[in-house]
PDB file of N, CA and C in Angstrom:
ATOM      1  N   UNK A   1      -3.012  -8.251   6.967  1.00  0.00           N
ATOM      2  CA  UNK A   1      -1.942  -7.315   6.759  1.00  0.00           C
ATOM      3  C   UNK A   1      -2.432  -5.897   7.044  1.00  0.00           C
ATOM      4  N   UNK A   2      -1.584  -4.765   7.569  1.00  0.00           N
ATOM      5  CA  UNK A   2      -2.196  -3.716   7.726  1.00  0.00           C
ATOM      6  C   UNK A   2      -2.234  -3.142   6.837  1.00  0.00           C
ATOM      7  N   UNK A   3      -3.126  -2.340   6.505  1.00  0.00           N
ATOM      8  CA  UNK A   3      -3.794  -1.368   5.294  1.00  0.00           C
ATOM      9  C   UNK A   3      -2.506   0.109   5.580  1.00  0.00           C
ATOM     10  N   UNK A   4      -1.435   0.401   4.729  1.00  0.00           N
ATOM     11  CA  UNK A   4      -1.249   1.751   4.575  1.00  0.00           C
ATOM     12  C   UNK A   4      -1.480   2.617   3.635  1.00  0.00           C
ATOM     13  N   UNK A   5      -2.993   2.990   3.271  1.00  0.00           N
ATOM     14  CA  UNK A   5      -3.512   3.747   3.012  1.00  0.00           C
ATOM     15  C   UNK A   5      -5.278   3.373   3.092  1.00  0.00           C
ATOM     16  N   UNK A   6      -6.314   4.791   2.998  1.00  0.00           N
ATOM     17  CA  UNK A   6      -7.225   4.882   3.130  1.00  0.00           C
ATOM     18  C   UNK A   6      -8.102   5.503   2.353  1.00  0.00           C
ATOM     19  N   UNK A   7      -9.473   5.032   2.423  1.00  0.00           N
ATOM     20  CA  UNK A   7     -10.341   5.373   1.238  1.00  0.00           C
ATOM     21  C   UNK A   7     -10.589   6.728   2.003  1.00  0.00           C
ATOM     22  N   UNK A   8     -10.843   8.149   0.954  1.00  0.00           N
ATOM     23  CA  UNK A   8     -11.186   9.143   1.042  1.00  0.00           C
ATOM     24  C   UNK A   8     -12.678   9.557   0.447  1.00  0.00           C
ATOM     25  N   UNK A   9     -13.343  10.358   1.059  1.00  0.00           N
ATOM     26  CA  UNK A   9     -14.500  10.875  -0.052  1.00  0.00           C
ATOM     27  C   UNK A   9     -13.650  12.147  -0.900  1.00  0.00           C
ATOM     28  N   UNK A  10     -13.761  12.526  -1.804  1.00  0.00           N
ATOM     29  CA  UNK A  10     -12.857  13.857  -2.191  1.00  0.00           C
ATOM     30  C   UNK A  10     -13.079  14.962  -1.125  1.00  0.00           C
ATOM     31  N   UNK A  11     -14.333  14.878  -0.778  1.00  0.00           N
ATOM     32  CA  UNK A  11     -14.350  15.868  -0.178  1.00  0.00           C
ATOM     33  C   UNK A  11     -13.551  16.040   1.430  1.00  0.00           C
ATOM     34  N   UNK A  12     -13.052  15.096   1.515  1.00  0.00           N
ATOM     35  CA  UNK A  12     -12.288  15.143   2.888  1.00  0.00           C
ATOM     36  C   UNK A  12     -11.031  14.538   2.625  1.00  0.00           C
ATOM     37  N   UNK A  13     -10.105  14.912   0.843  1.00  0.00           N
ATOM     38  CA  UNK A  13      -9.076  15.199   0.934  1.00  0.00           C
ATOM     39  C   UNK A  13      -8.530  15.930   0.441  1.00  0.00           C
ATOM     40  N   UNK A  14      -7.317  16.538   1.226  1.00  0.00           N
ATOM     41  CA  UNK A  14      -6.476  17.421   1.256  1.00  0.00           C
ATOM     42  C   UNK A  14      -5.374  17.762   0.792  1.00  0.00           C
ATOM     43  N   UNK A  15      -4.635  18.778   0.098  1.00  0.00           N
ATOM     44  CA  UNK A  15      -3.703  18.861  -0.629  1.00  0.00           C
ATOM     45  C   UNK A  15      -2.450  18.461   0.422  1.00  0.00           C
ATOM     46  N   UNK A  16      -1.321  18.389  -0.547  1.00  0.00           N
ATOM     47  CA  UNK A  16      -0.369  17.201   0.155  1.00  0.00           C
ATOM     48  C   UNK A  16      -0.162  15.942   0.596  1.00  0.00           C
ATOM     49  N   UNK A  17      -1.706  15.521   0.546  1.00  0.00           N
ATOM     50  CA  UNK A  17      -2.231  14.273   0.290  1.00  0.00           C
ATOM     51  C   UNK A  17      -1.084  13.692  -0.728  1.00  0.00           C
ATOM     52  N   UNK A  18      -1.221  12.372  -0.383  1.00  0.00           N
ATOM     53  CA  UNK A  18      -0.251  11.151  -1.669  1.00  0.00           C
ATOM     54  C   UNK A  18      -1.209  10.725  -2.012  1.00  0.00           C
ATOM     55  N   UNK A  19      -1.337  10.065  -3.355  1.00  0.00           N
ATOM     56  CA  UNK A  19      -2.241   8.909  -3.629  1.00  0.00           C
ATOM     57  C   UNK A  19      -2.193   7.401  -3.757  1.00  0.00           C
ATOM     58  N   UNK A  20      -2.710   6.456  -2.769  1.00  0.00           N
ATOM     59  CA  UNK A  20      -1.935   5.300  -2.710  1.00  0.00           C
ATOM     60  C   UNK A  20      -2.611   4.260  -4.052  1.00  0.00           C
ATOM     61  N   UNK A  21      -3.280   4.859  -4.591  1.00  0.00           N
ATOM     62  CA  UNK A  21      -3.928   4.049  -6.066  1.00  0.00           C
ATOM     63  C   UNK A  21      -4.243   4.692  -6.733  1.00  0.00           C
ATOM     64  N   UNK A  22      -3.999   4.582  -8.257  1.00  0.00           N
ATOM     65  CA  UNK A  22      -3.752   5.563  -9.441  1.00  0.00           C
ATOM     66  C   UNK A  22      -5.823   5.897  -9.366  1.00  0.00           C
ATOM     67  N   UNK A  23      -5.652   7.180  -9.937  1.00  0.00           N
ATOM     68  CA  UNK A  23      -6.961   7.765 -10.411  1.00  0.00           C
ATOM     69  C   UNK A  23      -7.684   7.332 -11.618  1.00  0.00           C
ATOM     70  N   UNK A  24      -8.411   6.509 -11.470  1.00  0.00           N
ATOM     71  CA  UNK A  24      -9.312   5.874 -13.010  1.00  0.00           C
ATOM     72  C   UNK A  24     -10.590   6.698 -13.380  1.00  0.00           C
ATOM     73  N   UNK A  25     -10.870   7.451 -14.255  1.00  0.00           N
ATOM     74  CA  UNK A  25     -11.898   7.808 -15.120  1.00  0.00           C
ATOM     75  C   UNK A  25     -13.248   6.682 -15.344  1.00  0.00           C
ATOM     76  N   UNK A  26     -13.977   7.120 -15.739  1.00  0.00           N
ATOM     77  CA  UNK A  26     -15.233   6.192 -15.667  1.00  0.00           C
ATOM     78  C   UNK A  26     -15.024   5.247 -16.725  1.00  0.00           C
ATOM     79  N   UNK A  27     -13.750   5.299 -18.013  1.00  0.00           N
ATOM     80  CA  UNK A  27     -14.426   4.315 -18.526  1.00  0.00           C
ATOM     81  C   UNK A  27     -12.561   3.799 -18.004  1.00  0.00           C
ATOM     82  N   UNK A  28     -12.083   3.466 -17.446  1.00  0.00           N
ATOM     83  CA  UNK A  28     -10.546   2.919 -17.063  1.00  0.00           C
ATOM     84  C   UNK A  28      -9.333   3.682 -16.987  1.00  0.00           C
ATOM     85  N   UNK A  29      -9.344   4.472 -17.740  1.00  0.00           N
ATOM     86  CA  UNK A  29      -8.389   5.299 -17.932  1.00  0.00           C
ATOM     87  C   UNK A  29      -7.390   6.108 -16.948  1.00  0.00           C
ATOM     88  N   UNK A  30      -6.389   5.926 -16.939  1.00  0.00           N
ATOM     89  CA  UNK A  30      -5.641   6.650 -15.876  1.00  0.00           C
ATOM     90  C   UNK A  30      -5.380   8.139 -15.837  1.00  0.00           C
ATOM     91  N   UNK A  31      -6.151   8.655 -14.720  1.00  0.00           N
ATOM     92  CA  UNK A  31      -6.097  10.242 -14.316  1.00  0.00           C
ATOM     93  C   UNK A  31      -4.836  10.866 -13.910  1.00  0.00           C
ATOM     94  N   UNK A  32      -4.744  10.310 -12.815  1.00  0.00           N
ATOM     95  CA  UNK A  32      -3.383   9.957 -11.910  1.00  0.00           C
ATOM     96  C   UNK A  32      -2.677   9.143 -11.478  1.00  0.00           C
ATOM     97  N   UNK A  33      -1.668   8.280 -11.247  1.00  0.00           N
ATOM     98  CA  UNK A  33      -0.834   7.456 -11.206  1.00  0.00           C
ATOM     99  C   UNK A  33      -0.640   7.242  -9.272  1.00  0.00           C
ATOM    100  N   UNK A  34      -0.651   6.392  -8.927  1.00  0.00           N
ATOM    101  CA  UNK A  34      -0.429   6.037  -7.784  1.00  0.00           C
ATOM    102  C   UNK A  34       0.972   6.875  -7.414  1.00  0.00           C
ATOM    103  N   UNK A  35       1.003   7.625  -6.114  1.00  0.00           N
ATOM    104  CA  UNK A  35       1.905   8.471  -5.630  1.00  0.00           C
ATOM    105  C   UNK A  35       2.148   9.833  -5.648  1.00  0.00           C
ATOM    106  N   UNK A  36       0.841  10.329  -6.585  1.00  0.00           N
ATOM    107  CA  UNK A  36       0.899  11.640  -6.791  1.00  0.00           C
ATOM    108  C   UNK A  36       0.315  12.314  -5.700  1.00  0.00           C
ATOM    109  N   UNK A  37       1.684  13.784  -5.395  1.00  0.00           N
ATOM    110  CA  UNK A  37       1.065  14.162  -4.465  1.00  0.00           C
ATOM    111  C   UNK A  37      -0.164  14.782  -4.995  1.00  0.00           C
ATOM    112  N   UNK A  38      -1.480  15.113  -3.892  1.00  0.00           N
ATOM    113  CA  UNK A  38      -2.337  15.944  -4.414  1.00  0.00           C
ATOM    114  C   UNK A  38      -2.265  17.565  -3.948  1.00  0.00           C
ATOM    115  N   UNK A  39      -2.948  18.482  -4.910  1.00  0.00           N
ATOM    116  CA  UNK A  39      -2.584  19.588  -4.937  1.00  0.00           C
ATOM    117  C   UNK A  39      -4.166  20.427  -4.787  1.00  0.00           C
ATOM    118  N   UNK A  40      -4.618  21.619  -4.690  1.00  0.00           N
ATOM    119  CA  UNK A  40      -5.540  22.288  -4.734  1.00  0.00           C
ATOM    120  C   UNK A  40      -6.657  22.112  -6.126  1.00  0.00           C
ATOM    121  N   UNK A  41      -5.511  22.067  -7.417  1.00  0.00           N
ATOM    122  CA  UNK A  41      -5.855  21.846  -8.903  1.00  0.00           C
ATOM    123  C   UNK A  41      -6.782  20.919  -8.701  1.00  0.00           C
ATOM    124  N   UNK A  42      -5.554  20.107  -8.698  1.00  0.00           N
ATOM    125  CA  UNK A  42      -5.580  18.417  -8.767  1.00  0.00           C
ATOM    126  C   UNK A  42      -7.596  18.031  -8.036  1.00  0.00           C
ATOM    127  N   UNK A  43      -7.695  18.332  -7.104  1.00  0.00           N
ATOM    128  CA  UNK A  43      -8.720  18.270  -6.464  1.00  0.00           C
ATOM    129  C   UNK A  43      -9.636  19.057  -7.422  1.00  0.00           C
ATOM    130  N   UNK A  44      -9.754  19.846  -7.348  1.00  0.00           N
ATOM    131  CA  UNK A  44     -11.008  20.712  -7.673  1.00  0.00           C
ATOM    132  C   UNK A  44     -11.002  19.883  -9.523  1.00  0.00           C
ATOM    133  N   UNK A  45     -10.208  19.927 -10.242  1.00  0.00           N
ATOM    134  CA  UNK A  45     -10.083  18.931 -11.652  1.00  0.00           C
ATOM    135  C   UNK A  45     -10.997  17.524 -11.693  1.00  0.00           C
ATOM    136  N   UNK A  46     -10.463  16.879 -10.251  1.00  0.00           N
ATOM    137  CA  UNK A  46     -11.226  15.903 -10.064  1.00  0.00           C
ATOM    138  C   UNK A  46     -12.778  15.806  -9.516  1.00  0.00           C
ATOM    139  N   UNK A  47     -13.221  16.742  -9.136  1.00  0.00           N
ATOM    140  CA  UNK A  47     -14.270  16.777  -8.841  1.00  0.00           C
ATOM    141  C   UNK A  47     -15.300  17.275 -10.224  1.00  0.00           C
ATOM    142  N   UNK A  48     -14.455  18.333 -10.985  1.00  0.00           N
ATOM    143  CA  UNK A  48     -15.425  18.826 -12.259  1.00  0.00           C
ATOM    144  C   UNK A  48     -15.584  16.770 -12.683  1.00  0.00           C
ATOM    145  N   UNK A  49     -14.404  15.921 -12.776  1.00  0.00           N
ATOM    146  CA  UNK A  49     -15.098  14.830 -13.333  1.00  0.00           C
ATOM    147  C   UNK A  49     -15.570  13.969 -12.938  1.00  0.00           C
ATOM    148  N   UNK A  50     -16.079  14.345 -11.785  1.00  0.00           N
ATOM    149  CA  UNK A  50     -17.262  13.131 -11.184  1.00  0.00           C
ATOM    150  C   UNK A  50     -16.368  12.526 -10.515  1.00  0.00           C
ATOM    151  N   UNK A  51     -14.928  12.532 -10.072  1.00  0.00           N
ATOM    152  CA  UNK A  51     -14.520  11.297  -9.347  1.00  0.00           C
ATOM    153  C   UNK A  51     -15.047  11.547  -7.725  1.00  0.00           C
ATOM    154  N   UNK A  52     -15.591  10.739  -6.940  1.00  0.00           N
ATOM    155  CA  UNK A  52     -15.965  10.504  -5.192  1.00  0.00           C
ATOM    156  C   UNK A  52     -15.239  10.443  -4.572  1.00  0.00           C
ATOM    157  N   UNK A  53     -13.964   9.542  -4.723  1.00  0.00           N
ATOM    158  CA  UNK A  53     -13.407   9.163  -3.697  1.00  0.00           C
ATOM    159  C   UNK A  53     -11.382   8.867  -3.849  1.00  0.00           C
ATOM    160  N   UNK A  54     -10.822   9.026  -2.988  1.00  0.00           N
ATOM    161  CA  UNK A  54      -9.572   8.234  -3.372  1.00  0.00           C
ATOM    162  C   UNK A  54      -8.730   7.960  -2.369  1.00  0.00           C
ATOM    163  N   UNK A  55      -8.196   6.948  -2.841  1.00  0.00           N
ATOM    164  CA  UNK A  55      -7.395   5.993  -1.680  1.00  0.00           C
ATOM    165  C   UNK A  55      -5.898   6.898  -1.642  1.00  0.00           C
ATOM    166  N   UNK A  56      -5.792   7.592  -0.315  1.00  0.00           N
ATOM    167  CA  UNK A  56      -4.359   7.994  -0.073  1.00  0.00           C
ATOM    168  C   UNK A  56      -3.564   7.356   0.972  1.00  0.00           C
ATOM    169  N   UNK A  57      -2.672   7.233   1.150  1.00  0.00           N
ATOM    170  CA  UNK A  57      -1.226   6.835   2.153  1.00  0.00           C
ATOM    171  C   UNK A  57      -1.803   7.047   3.326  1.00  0.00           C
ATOM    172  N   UNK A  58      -1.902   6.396   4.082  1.00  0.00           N
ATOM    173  CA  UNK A  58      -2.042   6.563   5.579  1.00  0.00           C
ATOM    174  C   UNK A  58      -0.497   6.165   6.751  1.00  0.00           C
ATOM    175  N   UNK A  59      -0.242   7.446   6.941  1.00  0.00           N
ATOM    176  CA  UNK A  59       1.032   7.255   7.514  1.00  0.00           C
ATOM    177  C   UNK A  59       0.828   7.460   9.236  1.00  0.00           C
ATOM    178  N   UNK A  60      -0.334   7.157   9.888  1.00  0.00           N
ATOM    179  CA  UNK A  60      -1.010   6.652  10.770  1.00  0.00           C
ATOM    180  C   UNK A  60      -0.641   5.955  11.824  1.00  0.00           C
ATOM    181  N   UNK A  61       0.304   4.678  11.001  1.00  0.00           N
ATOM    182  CA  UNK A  61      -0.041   3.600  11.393  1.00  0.00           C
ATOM    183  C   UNK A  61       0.951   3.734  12.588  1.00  0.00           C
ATOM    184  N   UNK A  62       0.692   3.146  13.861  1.00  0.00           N
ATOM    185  CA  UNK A  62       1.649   2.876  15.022  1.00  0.00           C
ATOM    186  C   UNK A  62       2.985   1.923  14.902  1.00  0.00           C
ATOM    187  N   UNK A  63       4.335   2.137  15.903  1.00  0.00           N
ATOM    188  CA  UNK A  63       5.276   1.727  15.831  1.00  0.00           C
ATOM    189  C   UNK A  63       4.904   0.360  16.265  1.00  0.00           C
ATOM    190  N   UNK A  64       4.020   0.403  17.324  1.00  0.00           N
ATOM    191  CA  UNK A  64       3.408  -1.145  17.361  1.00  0.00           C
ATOM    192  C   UNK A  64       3.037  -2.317  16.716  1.00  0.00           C
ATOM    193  N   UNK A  65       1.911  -1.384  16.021  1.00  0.00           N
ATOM    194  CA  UNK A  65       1.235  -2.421  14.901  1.00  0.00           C
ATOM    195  C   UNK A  65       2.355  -2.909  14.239  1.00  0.00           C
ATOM    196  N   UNK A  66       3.360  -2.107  13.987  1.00  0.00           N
ATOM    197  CA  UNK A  66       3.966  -2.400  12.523  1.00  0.00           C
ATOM    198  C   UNK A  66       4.650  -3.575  13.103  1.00  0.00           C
ATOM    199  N   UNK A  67       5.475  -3.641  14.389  1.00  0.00           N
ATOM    200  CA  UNK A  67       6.140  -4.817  14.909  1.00  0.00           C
ATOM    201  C   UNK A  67       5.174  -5.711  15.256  1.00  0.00           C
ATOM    202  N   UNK A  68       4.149  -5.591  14.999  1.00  0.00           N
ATOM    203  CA  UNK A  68       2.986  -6.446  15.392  1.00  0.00           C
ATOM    204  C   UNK A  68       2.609  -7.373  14.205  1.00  0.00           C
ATOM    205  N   UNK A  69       3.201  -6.694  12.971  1.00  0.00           N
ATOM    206  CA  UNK A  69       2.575  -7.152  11.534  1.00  0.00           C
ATOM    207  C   UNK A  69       3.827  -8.243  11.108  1.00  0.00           C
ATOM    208  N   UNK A  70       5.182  -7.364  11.352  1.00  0.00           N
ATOM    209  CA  UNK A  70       6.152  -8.063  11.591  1.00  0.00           C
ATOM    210  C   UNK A  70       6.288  -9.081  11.670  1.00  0.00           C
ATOM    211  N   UNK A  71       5.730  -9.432  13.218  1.00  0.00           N
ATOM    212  CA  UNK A  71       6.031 -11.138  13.637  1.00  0.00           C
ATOM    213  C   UNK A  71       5.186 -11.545  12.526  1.00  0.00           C
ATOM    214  N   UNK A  72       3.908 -10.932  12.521  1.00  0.00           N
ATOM    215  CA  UNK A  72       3.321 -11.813  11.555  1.00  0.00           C
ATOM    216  C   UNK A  72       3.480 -12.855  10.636  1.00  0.00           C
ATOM    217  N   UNK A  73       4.466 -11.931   9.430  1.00  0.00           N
ATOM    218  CA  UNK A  73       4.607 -12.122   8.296  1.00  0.00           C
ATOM    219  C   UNK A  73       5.449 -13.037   8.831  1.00  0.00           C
ATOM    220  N   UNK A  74       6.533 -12.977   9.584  1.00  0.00           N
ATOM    221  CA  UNK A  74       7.866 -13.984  10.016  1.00  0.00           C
ATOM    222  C   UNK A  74       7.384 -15.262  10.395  1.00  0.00           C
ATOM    223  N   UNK A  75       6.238 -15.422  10.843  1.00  0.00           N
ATOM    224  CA  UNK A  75       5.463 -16.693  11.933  1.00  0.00           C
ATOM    225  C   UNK A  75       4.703 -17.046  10.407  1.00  0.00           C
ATOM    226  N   UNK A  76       4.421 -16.147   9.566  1.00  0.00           N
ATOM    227  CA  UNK A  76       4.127 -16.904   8.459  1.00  0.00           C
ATOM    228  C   UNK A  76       4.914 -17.721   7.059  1.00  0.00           C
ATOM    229  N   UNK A  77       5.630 -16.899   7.039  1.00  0.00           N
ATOM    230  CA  UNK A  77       6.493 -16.994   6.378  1.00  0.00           C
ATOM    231  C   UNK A  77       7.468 -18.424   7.229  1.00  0.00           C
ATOM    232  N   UNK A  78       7.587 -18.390   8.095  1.00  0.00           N
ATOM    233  CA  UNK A  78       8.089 -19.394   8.998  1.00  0.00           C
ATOM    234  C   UNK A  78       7.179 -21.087   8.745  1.00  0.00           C
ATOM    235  N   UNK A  79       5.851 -20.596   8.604  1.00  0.00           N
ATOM    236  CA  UNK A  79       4.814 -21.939   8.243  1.00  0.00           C
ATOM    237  C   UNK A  79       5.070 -22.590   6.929  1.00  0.00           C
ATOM    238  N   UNK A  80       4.871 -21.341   6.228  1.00  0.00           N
ATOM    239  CA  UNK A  80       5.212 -21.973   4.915  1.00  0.00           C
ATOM    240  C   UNK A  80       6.686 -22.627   4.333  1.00  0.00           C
ATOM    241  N   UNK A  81       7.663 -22.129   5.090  1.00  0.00           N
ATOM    242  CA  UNK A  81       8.911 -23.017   5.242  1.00  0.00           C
ATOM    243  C   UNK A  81       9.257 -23.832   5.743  1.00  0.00           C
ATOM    244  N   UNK A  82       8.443 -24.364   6.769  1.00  0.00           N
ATOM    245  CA  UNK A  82       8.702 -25.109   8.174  1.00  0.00           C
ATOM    246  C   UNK A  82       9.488 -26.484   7.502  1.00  0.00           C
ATOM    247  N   UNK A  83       9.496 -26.948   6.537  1.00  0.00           N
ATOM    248  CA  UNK A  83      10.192 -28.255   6.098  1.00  0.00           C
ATOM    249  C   UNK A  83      11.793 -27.830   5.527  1.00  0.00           C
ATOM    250  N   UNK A  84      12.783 -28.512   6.275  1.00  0.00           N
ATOM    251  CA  UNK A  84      14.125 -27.948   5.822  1.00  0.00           C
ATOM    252  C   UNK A  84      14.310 -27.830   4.343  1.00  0.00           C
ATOM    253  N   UNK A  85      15.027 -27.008   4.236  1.00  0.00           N
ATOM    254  CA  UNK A  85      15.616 -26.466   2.598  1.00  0.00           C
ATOM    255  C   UNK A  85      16.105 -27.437   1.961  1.00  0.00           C
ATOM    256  N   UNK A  86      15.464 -28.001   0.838  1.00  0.00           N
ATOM    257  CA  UNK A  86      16.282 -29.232   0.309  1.00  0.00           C
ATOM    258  C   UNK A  86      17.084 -28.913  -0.403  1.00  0.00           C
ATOM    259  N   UNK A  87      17.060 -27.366  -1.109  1.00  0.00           N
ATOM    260  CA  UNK A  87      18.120 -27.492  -1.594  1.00  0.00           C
ATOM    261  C   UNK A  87      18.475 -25.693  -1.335  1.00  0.00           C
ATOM    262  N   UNK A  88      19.085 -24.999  -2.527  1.00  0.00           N
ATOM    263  CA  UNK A  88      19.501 -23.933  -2.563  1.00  0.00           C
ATOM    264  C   UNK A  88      18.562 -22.836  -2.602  1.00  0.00           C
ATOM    265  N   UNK A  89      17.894 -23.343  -4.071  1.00  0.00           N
ATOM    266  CA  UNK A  89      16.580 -22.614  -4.218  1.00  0.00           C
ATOM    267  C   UNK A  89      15.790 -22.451  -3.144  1.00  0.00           C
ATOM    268  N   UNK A  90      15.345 -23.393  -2.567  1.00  0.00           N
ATOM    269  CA  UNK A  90      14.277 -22.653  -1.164  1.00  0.00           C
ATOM    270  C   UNK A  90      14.659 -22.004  -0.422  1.00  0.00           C
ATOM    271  N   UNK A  91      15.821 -21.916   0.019  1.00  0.00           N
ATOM    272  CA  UNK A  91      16.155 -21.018   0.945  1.00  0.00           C
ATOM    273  C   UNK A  91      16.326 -19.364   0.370  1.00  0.00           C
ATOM    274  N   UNK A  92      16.911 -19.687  -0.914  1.00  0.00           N
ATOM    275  CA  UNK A  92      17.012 -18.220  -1.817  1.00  0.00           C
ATOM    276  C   UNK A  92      15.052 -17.506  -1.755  1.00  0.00           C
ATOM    277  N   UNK A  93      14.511 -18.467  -2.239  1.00  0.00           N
ATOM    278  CA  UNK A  93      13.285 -18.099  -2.247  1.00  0.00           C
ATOM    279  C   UNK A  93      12.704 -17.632  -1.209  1.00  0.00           C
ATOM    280  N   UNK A  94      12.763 -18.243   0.038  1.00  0.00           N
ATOM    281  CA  UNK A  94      12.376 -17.879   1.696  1.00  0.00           C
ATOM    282  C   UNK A  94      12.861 -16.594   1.862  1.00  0.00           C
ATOM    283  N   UNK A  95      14.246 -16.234   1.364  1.00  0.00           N
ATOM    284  CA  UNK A  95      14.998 -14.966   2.453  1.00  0.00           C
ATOM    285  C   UNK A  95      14.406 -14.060   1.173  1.00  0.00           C
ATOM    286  N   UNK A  96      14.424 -14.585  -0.076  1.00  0.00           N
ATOM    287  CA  UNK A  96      13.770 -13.184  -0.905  1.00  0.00           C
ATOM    288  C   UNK A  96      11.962 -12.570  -0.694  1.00  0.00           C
ATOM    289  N   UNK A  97      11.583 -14.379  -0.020  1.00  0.00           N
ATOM    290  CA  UNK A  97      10.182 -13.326   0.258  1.00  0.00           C
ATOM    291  C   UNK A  97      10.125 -12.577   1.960  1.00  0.00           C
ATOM    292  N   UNK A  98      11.020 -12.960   2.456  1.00  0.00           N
ATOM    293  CA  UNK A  98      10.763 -12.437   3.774  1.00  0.00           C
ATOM    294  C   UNK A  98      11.338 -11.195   3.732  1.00  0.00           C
ATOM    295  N   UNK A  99      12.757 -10.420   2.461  1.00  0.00           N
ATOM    296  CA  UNK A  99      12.993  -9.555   2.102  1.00  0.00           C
ATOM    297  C   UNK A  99      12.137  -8.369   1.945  1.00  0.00           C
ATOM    298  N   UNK A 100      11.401  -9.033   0.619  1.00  0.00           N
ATOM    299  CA  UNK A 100       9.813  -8.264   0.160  1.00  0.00           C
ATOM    300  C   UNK A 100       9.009  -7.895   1.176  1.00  0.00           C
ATOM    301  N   UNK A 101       8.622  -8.814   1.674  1.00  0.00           N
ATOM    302  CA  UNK A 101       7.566  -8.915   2.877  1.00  0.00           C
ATOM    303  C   UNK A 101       7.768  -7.612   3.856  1.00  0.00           C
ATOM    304  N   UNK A 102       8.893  -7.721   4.328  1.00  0.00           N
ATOM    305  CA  UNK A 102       9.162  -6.848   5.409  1.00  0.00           C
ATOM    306  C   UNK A 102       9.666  -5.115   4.577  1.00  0.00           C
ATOM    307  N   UNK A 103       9.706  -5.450   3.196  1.00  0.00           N
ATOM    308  CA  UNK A 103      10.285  -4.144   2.896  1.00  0.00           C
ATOM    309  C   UNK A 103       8.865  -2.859   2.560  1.00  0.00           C
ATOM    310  N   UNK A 104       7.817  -3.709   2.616  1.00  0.00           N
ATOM    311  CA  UNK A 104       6.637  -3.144   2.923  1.00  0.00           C
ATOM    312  C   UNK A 104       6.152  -2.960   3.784  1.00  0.00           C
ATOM    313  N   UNK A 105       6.939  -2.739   4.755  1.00  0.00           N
ATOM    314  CA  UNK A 105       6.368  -3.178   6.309  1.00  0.00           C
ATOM    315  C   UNK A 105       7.437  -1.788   6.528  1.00  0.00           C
ATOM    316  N   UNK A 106       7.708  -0.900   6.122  1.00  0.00           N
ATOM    317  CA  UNK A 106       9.098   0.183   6.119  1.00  0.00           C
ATOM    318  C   UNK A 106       8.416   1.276   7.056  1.00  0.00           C
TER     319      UNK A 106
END
């Protein structure tokens, strides 16, 4: 699956930055919450506490890949269904994960 987002060192990120995974403290604790944008503060805060690194949004990714990831999921999602719907439920289940699937794929 393609990765949309990427590991950062702090030091090579930048305000306006998103964060694609919440900020944990050394002993678990949540700093920041996945999605926060980052700010000038925000950075320099995190560095007084020792944090290295953080995973932000990578909005990167090509119109390609993404139709590329696409079939993917469909050719997979297609395997794992390949035996007709015996009943209601599988098919509800199929179109709700191919729903999901692709709604991450945005």
């Amino acid at each position: 699956m393609i990765s949309r987002y990427k590991q950062l060192d702090l030091d090579d990120a930048e305000a306006g930055m998103v964060l694609a995974a919440a900020v944990l403290d050394h002993q678990g604790s949540v700093l920041l919450p996945a999605g926060a944008p980052l700010t000038e503060a925000l950075l320099t805060s995190m560095r007084r506490r020792a944090i290295d690194s953080v995973s932000v949004v990578d909005d990167a990714i090509s119109s390609e890949d993404l139709a590329r990831e696409r079939e993917l999921v469909a050719a997979r999602l297609a395997k794992l269904f390949r035996l007709p719907a015996a009943n209601e439920a599988n098919a509800l289940l199929q179109a709700q994960l191919t729903a999901y699937r692709m709604e991450s794929l945005q």
